[in-house]
Protein backbone atom coordinates (compact mmCIF):
# COMPACT_ATOMS: atom_id res chain seq x y z
CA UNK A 1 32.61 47.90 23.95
CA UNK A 2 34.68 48.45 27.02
CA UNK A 3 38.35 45.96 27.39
CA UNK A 4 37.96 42.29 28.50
CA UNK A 5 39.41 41.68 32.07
CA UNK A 6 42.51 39.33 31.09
CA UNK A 7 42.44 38.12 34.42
CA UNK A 8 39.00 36.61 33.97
CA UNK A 9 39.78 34.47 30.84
CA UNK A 10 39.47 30.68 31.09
CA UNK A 11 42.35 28.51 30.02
CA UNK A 12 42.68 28.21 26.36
CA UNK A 13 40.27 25.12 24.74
CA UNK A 14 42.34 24.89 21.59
CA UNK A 15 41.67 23.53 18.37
CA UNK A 16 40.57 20.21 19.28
CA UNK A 17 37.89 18.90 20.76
CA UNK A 18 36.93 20.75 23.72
CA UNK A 19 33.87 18.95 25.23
CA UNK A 20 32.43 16.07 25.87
CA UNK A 21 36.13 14.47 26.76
CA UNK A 22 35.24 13.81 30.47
CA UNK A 23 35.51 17.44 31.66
CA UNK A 24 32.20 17.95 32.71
CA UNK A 25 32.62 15.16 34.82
CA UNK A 26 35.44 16.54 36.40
CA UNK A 27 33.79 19.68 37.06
CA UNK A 28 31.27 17.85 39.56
CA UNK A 29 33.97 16.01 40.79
CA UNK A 30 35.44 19.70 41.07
CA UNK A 31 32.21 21.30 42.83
CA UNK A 32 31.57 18.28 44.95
CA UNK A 33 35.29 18.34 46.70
CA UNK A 34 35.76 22.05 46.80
CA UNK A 35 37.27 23.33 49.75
CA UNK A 36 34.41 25.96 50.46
CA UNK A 37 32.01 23.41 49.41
CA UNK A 38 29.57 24.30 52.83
CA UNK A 39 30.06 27.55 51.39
CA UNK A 40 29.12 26.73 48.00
CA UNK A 41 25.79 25.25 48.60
CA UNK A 42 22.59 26.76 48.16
CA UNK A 43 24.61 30.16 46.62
CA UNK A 44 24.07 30.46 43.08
CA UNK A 45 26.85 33.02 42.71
CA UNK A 46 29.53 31.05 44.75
CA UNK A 47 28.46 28.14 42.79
CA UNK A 48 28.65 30.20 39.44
CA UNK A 49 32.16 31.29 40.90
CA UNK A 50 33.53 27.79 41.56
CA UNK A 51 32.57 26.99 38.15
CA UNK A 52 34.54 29.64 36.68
CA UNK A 53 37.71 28.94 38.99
CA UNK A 54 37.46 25.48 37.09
CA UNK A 55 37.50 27.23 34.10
CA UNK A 56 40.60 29.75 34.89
CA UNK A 57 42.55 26.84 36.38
CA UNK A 58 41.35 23.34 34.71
CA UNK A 59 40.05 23.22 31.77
CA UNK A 60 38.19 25.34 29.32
CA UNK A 61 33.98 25.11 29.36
CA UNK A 62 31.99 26.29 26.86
CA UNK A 63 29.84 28.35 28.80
CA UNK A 64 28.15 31.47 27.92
CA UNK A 65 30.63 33.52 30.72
CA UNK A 66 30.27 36.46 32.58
CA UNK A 67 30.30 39.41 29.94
CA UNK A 68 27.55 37.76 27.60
CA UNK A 69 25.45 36.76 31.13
CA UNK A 70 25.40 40.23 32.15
CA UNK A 71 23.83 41.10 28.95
CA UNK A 72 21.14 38.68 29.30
CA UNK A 73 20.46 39.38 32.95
CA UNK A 74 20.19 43.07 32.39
CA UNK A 75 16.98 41.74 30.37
CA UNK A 76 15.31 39.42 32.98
CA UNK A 77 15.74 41.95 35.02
CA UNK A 78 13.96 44.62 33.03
CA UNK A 79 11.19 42.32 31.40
CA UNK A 80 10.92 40.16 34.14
CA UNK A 81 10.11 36.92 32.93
CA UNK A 82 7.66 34.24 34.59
CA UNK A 83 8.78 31.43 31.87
CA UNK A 84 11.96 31.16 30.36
CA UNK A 85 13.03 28.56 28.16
CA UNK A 86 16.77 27.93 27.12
CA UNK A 87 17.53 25.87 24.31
CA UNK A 88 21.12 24.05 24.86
CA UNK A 89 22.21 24.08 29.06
CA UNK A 90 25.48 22.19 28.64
CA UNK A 91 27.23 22.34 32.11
CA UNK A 92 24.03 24.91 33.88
CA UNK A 93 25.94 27.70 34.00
CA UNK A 94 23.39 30.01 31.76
CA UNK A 95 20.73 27.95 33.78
CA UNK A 96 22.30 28.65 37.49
CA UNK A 97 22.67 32.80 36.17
CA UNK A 98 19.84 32.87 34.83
CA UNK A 99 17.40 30.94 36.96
CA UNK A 100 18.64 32.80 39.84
CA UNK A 101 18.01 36.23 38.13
CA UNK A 102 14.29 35.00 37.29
CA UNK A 103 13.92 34.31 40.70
CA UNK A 104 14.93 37.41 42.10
CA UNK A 105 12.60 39.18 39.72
CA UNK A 106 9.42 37.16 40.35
CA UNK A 107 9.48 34.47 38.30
CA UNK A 108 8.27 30.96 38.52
CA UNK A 109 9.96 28.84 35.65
CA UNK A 110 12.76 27.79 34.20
CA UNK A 111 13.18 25.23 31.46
CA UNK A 112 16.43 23.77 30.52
CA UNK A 113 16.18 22.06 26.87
CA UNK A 114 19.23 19.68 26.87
CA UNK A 115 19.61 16.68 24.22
CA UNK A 116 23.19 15.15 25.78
CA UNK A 117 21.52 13.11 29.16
CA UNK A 118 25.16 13.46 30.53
CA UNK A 119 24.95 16.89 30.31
CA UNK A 120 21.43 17.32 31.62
CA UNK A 121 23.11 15.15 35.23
CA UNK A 122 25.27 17.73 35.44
CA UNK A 123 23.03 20.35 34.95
CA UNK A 124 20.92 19.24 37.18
CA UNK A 125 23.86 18.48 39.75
CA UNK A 126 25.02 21.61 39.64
CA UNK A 127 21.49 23.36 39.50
CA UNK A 128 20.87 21.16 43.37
CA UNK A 129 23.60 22.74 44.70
CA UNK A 130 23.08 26.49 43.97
CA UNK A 131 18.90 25.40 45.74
CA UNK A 132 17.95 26.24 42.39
CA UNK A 133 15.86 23.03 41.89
CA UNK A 134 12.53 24.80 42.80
CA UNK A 135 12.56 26.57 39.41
CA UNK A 136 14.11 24.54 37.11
CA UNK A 137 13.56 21.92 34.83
CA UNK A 138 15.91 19.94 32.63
CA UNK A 139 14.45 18.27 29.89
CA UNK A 140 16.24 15.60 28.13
CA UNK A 141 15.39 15.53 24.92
CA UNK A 142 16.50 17.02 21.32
CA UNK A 143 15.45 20.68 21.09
CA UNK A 144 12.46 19.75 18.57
CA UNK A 145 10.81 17.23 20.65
CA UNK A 146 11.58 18.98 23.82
CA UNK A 147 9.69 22.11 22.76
CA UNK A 148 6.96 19.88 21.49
CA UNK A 149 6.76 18.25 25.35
CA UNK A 150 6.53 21.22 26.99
CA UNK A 151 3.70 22.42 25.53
CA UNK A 152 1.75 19.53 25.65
CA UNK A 153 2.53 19.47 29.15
CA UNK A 154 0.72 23.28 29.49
CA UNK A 155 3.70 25.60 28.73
CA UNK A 156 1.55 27.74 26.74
CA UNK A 157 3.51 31.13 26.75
CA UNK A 158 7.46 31.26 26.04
CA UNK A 159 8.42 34.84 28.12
CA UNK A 160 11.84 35.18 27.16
CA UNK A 161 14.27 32.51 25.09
CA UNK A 162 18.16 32.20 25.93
CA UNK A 163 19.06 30.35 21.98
CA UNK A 164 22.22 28.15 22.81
CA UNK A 165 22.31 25.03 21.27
CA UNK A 166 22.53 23.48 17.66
CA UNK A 167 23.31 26.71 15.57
CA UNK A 168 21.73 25.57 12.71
CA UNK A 169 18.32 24.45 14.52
CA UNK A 170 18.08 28.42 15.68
CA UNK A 171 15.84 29.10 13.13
CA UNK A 172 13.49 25.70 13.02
CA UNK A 173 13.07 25.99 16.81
CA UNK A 174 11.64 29.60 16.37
CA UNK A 175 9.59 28.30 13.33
CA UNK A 176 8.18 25.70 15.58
CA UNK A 177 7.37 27.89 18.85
CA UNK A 178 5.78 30.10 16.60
CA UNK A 179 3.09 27.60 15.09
CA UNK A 180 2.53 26.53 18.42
CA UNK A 181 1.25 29.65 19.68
CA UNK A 182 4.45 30.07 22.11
CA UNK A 183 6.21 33.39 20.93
CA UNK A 184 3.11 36.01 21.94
CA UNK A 185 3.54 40.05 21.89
CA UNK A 186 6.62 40.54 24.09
CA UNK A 187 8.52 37.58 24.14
CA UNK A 188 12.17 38.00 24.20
CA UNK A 189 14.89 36.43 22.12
CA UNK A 190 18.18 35.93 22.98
CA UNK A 191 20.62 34.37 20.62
CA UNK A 192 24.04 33.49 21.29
CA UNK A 193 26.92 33.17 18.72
CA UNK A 194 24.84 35.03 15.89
CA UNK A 195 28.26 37.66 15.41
CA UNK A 196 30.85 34.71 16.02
CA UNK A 197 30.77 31.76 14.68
CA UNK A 198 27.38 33.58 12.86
CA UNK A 199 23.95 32.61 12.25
CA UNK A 200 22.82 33.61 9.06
CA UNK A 201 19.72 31.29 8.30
CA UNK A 202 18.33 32.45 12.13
CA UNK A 203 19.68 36.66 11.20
CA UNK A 204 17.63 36.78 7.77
CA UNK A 205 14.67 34.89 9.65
CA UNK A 206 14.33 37.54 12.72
CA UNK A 207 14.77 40.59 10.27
CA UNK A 208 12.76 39.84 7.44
CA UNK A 209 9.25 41.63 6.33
CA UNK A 210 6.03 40.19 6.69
CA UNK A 211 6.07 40.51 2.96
CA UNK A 212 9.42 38.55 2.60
CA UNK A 213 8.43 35.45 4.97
CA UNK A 214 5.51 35.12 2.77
CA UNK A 215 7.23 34.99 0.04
CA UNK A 216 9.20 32.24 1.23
CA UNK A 217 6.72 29.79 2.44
CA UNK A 218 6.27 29.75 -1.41
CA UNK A 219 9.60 28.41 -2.03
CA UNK A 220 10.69 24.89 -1.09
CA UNK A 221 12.07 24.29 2.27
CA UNK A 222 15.67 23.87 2.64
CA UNK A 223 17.31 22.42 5.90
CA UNK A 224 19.70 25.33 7.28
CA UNK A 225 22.42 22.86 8.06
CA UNK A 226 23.09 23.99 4.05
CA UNK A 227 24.13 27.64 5.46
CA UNK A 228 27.06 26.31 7.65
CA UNK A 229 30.34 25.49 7.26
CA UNK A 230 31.31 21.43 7.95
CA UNK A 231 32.41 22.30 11.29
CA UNK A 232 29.45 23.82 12.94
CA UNK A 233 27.29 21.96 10.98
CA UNK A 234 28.67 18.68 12.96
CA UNK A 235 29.04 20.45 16.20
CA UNK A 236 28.27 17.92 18.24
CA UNK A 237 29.21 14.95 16.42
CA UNK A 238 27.35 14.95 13.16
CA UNK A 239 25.29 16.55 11.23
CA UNK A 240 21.92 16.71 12.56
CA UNK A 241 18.94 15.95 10.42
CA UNK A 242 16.22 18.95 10.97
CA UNK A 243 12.59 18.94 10.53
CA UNK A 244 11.42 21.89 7.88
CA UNK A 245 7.46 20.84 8.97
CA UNK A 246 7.44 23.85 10.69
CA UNK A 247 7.02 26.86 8.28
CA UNK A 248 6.68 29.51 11.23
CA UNK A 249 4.07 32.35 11.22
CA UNK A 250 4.81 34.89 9.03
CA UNK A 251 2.93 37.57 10.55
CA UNK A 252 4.88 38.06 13.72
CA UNK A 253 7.70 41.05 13.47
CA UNK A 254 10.45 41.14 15.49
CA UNK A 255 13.07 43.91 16.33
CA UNK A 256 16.23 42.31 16.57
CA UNK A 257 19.56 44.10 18.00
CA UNK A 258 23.32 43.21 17.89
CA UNK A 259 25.00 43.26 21.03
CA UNK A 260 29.27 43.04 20.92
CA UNK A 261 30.65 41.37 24.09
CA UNK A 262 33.44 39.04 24.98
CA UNK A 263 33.16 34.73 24.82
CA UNK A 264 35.10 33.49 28.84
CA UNK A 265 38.47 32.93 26.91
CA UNK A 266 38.47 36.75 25.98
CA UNK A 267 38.10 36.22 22.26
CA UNK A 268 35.30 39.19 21.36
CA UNK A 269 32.21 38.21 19.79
């Protein structure tokens, strides 16, 4: 894994709270006054730049950064996606890079999967001014019930996935898409923070044996919020109660791959 640019890093976030606090309103506030706001509009890269001047020079944002992006656009760009589905937008940076990438490659839809509605205004905000808006959709609503929506609606195949949101719903999420008949040959995964803070529950899921998910489905489910510590567990506030109705379909193999990069403060993950 090659150095991270120091120069790139956003401003430290600390150990306290670090979201939430009125920054994402500031960022809008940010975007809407910039000086090369005429600029800014309708560019999803000056847009994606502004947004990571805020982050240099502000205050931290949580967002999945450069380094990791690159990653994940290398993939839209070689499976080209017409449906993509993140779980967790935040702020819309992943949604802006990534939308914009799906675009470019042919594709038709993107679906944003955001349970804070004062995060899904700014996504969609932010998502406006880059003239993304023709391909994306924010959907309020927890990650469960937003996945549920979507396919009543007629989303019937899931393309590629961009995992971002309640770590220990990961897992249940997949378990759900599967029964509904969204993951299909070729569908892509991408999961964030599975090396850093870790994912175990989601890790053993992904890599297990036909055999071995059989085996479980025999066993009494247990909610994964169990296989994190107190502090991701209440990432957002509290400890979210998760749905184990969805037992997945064990028949479906995946090949799953580690990738090493850097989180925007530098710290590598």
């Amino acid at each position: 894994m090659s150095e991270f640019d120091q120069k790139k890093a956003y401003v430290a976030g600390g150990e306290g709270n670090f979201f939430g606090d009125g920054r994402e309103e500031e960022l809008v506030e940010f975007m809407t006054n910039h000086p090369n706001g005429s600029k800014i509009k309708g560019s999803p890269s000056k847009v994606l730049a502004a947004i990571d001047e805020y982050g240099r020079t502000k205050k931290y944002l949580m967002n999945v950064g450069e380094d990791k992006g690159k990653i994940v656009t290398d993939i839209i760009r070689e499976r080209k996606p017409d449906t993509m589905v993140e779980l967790g937008g935040y702020c819309g940076y992943s949604t802006i890079l990534f939308s914009s990438i799906l675009r470019e490659s042919g594709g038709k839809r993107y679906l944003s999967l955001e349970r804070s509605a004062k995060f899904a205004k700014v996504i969609e905000t932010l998502v406006k001014l880059a003239g993304l808006d023709d391909v994306v959709r924010v959907v309020v609503d927890s990650s469960n019930d937003g996945i549920k929506k979507i396919h009543q609606e007629g989303v019937k195949t899931i393309d590629m996935m961009f995992l971002d949101h309640y770590k220990p719903a990961y897992t249940t999420d997949l378990k759900l898409c599967e029964n509904l008949g969204l993951i299909k040959k070729g569908t892509v995964l991408v999961a964030d923070n599975c090396i850093s803070p870790g994912n175990p529950p989601y890790l053993e899921y992904v890599r297990s044996t036909v055999e071995e998910k059989r085996l479980k489905l025999t066993e009494e489910s247990k909610d994964d919020t169990s296989a994190f510590g107190s502090r991701h567990a209440a990432q957002y506030g509290e400890v979210e109660q998760l749905s184990v109705e969805a037992k997945g379909n064990p028949n479906i193999i995946y090949k799953s791959k580690m990738v090493n990069s850097f989180e925007p403060s530098g710290d590598p993950v």
